[in-house]
N, C-alpha and C. Protein backbone atom coordinates (compact mmCIF):
# COMPACT_ATOMS: atom_id res chain seq x y z
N UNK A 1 38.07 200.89 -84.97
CA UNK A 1 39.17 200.08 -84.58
C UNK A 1 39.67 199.23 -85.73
N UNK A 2 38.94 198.91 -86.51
CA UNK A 2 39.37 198.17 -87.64
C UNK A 2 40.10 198.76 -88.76
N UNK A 3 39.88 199.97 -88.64
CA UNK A 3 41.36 200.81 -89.64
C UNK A 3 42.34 201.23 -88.68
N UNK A 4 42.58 201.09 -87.55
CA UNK A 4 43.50 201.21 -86.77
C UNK A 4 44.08 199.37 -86.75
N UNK A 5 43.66 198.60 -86.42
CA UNK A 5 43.76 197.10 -86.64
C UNK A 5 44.48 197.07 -88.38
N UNK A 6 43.96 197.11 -88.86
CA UNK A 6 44.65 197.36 -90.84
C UNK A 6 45.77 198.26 -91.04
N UNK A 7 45.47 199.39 -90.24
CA UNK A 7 47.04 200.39 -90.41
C UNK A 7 48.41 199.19 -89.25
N UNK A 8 47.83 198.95 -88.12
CA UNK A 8 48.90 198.13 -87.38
C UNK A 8 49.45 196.90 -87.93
N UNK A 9 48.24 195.97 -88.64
CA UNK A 9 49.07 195.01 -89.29
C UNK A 9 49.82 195.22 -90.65
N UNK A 10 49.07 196.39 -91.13
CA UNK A 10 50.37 196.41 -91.96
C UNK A 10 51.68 197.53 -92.02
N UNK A 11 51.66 197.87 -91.11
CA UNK A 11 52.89 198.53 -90.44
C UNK A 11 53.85 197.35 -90.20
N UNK A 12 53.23 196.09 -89.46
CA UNK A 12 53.94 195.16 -88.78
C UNK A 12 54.52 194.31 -89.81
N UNK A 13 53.22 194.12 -91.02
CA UNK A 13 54.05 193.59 -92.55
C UNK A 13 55.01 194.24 -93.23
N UNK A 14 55.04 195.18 -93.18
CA UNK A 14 56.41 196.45 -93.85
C UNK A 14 57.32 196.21 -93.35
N UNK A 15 57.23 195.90 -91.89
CA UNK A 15 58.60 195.92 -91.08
C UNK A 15 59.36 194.54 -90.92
N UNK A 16 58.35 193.56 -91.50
CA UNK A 16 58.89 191.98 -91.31
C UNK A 16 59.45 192.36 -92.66
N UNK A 17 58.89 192.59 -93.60
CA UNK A 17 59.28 192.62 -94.86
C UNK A 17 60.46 193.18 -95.41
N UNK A 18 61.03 194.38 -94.39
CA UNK A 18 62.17 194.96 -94.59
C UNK A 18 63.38 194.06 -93.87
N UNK A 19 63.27 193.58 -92.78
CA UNK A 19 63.73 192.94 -91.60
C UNK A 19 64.26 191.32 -92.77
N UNK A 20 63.30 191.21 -93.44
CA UNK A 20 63.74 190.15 -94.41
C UNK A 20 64.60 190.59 -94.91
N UNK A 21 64.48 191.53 -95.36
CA UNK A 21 65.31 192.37 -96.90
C UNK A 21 66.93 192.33 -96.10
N UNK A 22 66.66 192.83 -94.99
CA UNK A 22 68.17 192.91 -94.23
C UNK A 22 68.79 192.07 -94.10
N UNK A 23 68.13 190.90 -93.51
CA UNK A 23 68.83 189.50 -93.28
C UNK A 23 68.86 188.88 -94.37
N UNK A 24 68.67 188.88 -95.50
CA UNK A 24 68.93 188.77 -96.75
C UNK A 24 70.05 189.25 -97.19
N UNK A 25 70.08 190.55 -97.58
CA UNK A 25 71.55 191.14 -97.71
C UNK A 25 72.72 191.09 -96.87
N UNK A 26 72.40 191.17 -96.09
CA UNK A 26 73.59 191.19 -94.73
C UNK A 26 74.10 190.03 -95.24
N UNK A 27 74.08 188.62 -94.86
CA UNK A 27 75.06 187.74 -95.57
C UNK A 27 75.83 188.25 -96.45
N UNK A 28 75.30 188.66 -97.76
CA UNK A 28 75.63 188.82 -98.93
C UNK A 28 76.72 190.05 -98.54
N UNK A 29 76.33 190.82 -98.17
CA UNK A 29 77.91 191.75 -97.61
C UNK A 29 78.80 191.32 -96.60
N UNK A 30 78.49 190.39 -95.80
CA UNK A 30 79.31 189.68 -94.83
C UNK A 30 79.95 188.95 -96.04
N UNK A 31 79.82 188.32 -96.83
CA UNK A 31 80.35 187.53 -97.90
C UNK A 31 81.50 188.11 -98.73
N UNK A 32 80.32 189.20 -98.96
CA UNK A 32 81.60 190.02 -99.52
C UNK A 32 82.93 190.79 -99.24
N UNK A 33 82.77 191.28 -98.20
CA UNK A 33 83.69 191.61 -97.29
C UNK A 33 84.50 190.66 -96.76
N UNK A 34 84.25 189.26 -96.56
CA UNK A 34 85.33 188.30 -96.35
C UNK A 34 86.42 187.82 -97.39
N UNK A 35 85.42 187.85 -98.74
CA UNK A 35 86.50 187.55 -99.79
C UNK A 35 86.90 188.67 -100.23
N UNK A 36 86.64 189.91 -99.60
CA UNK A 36 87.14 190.60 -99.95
C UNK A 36 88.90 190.85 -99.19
N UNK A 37 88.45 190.37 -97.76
CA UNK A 37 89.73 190.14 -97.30
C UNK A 37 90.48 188.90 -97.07
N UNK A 38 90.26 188.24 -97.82
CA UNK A 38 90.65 186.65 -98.71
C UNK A 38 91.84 187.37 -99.55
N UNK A 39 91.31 187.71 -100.69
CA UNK A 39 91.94 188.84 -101.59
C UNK A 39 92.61 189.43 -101.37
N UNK A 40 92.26 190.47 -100.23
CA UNK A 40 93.75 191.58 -100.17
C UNK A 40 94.87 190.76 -99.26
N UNK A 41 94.63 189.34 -98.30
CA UNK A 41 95.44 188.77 -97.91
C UNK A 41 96.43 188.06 -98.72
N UNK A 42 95.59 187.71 -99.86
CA UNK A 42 96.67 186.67 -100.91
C UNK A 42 97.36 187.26 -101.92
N UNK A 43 96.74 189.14 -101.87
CA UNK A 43 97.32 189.70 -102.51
C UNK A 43 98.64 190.40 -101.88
N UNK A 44 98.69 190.69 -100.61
CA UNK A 44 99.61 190.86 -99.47
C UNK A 44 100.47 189.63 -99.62
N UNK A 45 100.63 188.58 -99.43
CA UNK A 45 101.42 187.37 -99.51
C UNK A 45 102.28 187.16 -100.64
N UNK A 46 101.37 187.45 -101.78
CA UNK A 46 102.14 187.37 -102.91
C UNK A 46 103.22 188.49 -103.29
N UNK A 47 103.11 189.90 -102.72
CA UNK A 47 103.59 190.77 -102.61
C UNK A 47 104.47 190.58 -101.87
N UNK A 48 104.50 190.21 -100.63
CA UNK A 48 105.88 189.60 -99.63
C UNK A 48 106.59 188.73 -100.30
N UNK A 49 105.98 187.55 -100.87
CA UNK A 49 106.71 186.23 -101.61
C UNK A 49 108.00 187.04 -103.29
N UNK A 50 107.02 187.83 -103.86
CA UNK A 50 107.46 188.64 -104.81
C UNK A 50 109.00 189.46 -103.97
N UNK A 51 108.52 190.08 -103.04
CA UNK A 51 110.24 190.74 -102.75
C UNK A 51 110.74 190.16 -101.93
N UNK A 52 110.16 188.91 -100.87
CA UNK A 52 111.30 188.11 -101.05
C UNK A 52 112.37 187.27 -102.09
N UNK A 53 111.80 186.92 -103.11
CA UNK A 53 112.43 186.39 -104.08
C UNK A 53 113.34 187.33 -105.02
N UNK A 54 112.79 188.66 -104.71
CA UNK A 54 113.98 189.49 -105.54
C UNK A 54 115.36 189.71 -104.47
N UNK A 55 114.70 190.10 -103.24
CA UNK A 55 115.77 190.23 -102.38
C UNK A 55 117.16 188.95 -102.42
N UNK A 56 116.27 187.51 -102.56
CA UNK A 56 116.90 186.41 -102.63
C UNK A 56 118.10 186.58 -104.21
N UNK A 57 117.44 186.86 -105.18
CA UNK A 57 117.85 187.41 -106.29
C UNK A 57 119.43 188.06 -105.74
N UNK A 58 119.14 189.44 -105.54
CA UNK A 58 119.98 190.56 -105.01
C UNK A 58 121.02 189.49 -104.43
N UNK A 59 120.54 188.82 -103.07
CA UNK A 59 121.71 187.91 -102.60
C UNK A 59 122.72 187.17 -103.41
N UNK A 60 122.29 186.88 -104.47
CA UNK A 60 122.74 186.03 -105.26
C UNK A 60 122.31 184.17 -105.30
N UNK A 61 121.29 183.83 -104.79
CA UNK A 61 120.57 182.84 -104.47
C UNK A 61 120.09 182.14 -105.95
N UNK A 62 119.79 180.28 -106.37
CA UNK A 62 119.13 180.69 -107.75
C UNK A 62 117.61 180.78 -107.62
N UNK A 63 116.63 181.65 -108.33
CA UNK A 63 115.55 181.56 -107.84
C UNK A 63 114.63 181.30 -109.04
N UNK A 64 114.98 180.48 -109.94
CA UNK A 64 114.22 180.11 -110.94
C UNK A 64 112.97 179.22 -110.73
N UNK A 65 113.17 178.16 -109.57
CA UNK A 65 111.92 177.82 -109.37
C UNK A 65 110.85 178.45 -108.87
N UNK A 66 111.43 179.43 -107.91
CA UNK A 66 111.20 180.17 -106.88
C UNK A 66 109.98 181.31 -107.82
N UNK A 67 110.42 181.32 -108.98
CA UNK A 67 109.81 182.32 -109.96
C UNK A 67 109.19 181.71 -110.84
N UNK A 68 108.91 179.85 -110.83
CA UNK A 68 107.63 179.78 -111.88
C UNK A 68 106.68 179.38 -110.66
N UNK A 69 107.56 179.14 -109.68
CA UNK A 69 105.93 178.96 -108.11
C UNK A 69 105.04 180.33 -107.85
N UNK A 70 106.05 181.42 -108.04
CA UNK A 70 105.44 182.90 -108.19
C UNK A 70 104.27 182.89 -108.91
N UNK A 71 105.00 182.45 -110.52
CA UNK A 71 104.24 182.56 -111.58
C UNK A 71 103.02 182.33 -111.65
N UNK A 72 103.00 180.75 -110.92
CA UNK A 72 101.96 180.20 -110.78
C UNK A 72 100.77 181.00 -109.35
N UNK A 73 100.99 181.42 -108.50
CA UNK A 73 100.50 181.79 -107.40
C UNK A 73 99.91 182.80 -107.89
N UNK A 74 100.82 183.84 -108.63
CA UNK A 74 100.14 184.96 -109.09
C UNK A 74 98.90 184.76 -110.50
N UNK A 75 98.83 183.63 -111.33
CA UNK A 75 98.07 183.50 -111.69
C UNK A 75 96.84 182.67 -111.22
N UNK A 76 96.61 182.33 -109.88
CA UNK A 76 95.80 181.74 -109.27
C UNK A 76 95.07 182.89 -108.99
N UNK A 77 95.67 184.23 -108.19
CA UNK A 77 95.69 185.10 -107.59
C UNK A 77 94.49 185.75 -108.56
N UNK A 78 95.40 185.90 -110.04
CA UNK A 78 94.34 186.95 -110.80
C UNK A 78 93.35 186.62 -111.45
N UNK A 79 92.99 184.93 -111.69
CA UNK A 79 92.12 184.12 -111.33
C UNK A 79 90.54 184.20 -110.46
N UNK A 80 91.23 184.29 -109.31
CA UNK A 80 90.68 185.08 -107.50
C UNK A 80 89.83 186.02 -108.21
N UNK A 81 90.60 187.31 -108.55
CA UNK A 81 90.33 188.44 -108.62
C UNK A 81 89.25 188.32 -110.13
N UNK A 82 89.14 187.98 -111.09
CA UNK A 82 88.65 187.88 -112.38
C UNK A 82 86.98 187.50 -111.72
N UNK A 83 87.23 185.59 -110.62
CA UNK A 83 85.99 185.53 -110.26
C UNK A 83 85.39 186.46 -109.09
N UNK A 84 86.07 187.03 -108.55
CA UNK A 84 85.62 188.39 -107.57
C UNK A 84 84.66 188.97 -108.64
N UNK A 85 85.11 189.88 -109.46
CA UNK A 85 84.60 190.78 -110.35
C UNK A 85 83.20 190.49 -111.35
N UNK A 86 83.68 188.77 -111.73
CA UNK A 86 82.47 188.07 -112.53
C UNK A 86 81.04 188.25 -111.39
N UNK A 87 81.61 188.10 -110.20
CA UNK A 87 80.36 188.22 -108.81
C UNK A 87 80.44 186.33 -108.67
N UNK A 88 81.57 185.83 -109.10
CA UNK A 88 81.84 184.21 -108.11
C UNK A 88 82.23 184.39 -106.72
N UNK A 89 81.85 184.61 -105.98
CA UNK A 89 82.15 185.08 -104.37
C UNK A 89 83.13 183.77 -103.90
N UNK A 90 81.79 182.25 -104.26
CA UNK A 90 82.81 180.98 -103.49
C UNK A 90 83.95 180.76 -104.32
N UNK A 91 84.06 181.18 -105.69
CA UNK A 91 85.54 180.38 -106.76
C UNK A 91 86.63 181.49 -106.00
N UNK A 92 86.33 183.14 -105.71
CA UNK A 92 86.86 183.88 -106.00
C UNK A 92 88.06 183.59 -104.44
N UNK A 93 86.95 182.99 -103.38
CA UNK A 93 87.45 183.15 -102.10
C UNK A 93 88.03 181.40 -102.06
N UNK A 94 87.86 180.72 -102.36
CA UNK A 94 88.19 179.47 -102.63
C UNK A 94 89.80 179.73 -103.56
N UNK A 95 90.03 180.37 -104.68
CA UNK A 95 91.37 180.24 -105.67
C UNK A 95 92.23 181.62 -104.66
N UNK A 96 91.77 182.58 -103.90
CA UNK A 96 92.15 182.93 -102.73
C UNK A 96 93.09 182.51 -101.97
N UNK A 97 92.05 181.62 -101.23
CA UNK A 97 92.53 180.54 -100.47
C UNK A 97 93.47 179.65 -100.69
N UNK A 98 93.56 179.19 -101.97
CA UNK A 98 94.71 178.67 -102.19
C UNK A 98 96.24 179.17 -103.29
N UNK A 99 95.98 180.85 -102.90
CA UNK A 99 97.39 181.37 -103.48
C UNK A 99 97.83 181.41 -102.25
N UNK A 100 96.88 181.41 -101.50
CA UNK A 100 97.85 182.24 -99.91
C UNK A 100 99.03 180.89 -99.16
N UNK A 101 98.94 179.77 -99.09
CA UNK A 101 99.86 179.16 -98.71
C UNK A 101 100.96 178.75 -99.62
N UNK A 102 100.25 178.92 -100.70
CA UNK A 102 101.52 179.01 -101.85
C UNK A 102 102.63 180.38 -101.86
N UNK A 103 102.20 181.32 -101.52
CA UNK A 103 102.92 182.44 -101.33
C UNK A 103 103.72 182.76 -99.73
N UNK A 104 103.53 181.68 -98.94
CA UNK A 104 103.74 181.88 -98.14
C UNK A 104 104.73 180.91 -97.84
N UNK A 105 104.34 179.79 -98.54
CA UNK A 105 105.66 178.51 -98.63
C UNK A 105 106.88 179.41 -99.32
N UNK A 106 106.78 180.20 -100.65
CA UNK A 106 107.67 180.98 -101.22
C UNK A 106 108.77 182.02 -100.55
N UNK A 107 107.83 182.56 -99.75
CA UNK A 107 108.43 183.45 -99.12
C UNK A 107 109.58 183.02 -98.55
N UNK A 108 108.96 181.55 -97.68
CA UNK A 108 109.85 181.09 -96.54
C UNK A 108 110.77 180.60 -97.10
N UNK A 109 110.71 179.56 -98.50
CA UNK A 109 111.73 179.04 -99.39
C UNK A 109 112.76 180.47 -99.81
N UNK A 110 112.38 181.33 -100.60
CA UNK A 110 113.17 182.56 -100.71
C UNK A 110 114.15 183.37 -99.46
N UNK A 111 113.22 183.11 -98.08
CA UNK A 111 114.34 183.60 -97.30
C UNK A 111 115.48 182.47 -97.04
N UNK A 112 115.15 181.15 -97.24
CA UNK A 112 116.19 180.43 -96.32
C UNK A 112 117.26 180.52 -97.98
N UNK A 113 116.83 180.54 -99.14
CA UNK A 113 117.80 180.91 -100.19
C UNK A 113 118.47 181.82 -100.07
N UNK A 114 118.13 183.12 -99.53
CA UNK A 114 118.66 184.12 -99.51
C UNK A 114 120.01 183.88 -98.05
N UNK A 115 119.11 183.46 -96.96
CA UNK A 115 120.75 182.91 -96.31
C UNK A 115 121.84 182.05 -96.81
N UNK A 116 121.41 181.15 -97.21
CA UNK A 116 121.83 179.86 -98.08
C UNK A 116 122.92 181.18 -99.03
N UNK A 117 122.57 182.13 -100.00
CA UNK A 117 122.98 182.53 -100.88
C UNK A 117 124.33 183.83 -100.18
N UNK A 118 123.87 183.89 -98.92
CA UNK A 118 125.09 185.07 -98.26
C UNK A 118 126.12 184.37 -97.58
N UNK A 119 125.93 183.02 -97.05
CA UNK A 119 126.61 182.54 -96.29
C UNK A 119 128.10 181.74 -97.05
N UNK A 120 127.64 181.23 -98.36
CA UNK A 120 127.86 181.09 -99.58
C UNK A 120 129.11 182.35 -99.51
N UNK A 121 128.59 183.23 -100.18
CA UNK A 121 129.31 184.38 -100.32
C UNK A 121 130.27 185.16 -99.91
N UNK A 122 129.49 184.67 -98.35
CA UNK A 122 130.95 184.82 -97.39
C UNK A 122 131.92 184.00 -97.22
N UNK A 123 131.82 182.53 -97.76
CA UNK A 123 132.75 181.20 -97.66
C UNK A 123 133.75 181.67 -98.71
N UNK A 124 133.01 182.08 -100.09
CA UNK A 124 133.73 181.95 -101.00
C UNK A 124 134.94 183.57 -100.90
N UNK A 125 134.43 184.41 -100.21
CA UNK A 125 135.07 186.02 -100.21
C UNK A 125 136.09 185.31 -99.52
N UNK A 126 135.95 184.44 -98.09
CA UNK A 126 137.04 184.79 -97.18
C UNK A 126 137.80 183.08 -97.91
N UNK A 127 137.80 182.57 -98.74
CA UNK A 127 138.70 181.33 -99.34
C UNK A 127 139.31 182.08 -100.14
N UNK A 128 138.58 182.83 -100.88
CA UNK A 128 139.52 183.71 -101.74
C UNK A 128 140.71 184.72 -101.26
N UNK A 129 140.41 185.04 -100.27
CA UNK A 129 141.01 186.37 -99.26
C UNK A 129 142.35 185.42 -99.09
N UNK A 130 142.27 183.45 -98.73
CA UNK A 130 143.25 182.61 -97.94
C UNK A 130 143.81 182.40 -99.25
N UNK A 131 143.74 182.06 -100.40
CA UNK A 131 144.11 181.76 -101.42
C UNK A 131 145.38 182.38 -102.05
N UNK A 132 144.21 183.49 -101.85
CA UNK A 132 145.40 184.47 -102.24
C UNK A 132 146.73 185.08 -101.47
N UNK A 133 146.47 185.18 -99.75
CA UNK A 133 147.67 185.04 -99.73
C UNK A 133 148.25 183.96 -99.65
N UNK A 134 147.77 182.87 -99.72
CA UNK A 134 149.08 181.66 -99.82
C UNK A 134 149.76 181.90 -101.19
N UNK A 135 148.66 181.68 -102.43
CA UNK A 135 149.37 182.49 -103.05
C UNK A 135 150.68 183.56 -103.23
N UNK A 136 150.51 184.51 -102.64
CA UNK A 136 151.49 185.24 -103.02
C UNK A 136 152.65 184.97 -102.35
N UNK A 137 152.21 184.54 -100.61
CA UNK A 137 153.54 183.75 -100.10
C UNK A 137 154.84 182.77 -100.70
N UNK A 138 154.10 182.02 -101.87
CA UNK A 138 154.37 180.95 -102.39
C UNK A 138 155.19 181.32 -103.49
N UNK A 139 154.30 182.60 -104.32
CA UNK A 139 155.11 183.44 -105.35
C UNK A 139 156.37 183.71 -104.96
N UNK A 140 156.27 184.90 -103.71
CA UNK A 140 157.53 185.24 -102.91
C UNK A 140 158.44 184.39 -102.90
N UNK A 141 158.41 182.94 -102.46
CA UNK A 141 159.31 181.76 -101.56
C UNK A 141 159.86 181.59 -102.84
N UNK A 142 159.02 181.10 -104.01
CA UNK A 142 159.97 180.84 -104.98
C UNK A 142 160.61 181.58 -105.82
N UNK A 143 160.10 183.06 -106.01
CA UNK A 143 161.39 184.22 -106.68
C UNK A 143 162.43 184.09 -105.72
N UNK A 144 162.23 184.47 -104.04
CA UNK A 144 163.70 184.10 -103.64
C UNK A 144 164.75 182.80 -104.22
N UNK A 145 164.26 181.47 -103.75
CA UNK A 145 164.63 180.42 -104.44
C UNK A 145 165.40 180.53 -105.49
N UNK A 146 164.75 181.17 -106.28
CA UNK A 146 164.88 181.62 -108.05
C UNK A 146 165.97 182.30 -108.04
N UNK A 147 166.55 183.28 -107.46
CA UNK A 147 167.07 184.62 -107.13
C UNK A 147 168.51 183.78 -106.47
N UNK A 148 168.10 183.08 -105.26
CA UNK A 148 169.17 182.97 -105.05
C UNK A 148 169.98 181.61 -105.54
N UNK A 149 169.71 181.22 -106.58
CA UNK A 149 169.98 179.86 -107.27
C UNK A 149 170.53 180.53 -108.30
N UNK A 150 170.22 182.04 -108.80
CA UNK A 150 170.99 182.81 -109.92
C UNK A 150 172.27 183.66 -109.35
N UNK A 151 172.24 184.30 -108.23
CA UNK A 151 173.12 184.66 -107.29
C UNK A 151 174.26 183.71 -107.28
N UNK A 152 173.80 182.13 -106.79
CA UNK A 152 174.81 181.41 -106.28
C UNK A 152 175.99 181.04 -107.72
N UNK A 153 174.90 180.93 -108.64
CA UNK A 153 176.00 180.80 -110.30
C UNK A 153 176.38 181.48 -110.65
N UNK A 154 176.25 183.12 -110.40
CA UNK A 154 176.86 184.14 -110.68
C UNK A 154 177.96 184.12 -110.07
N UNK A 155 177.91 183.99 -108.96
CA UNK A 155 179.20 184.35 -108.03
C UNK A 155 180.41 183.53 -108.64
N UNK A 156 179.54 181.75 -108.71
CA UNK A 156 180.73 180.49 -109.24
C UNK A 156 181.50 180.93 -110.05
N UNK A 157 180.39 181.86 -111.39
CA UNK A 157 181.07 181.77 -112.68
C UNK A 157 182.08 182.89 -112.63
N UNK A 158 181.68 184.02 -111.59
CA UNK A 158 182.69 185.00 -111.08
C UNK A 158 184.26 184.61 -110.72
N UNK A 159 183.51 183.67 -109.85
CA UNK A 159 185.25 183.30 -109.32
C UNK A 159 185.87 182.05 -110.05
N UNK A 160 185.06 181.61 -110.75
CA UNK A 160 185.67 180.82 -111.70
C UNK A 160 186.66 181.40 -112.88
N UNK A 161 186.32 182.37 -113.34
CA UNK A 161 186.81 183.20 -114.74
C UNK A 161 188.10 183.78 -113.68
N UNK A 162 189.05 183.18 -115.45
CA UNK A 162 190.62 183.56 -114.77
C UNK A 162 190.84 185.50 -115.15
N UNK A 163 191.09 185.83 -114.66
CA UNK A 163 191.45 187.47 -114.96
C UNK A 163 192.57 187.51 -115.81
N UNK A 164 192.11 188.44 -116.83
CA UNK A 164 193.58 188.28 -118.18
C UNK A 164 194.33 189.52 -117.18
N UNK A 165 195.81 189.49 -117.10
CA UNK A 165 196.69 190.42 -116.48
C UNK A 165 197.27 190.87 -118.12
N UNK A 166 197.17 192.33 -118.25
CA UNK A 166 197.90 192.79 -118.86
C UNK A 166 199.29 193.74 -118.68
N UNK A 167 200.27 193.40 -119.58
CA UNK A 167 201.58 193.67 -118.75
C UNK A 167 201.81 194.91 -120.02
């Protein structure tokens, strides 16, 4: 019984011992897998923030700040990613963490530019559209004017001039 007693306890030590090993690692991949989707979230955000701001662009919006807040987000971002790789799990998910509301303030700043930048566009198309024809109305009114202020002295100087009769 006593090598049956020695084979059981240490069967039972192998298996605590592995059982450690698991709950040991397991964090460590739960860990990783979170900043791992830390990461692809702030890398998603910044990617939205990025074509919103071109789209805003396209509109005609100005987006110069809009593009050193980028600047900055995206170098937080690759930051993230540098301490990912070094194996910084907390810097990596921590500088993460804070591209993602930065890219997300952007976004929202870039879309309301981009309305801001069409609405704009449309003020200025349809002032121009009124402009112009008053404009040309105005052109019109005064060539007549013009026209008939040359008409009316023509005629004067017409019937003014004596006709030579030749006999």
């Amino acid at each position: 019984m006593s090598v049956r007693c020695k084979l059981l306890s240490t069967t039972f030590l192998a298996i605590l011992t592995l059982s450690l090993c698991v709950l040991c690692v397991y964090p460590s991949a739960a860990q990783i897998d979170q900043t791992t989707s830390k990461l692809q979230a702030a890398n998603t955000a910044v990617n939205q923030a990025f074509n919103a701001v071109l789209d805003a662009e396209k509109a005609g919006a100005n987006v110069t700040g809009l593009l050193a807040q980028l600047n900055a987000a995206g170098g937080i971002l690759a930051q993230a990613e540098n301490s990912y790789r070094s194996g910084d799990l907390n810097a990596a998910a921590a500088k993460a963490d804070s591209a993602l509301p930065i890219a997300q303030e952007i976004t929202v700043a870039a879309q309301s530019a981009k309305q801001t930048a069409l609405v704009s566009g449309q003020n200025t198309f349809w002032s121009t559209i009124v402009l112009t024809v008053i404009g040309a109305v105005v052109f019109v009114l005064v060539l007549f004017l013009v026209w008939r202020r040359f008409k009316r002295r023509y005629i004067k100087n017409l019937s003014d001039a004596k006709p030579e009769v030749s006999r």
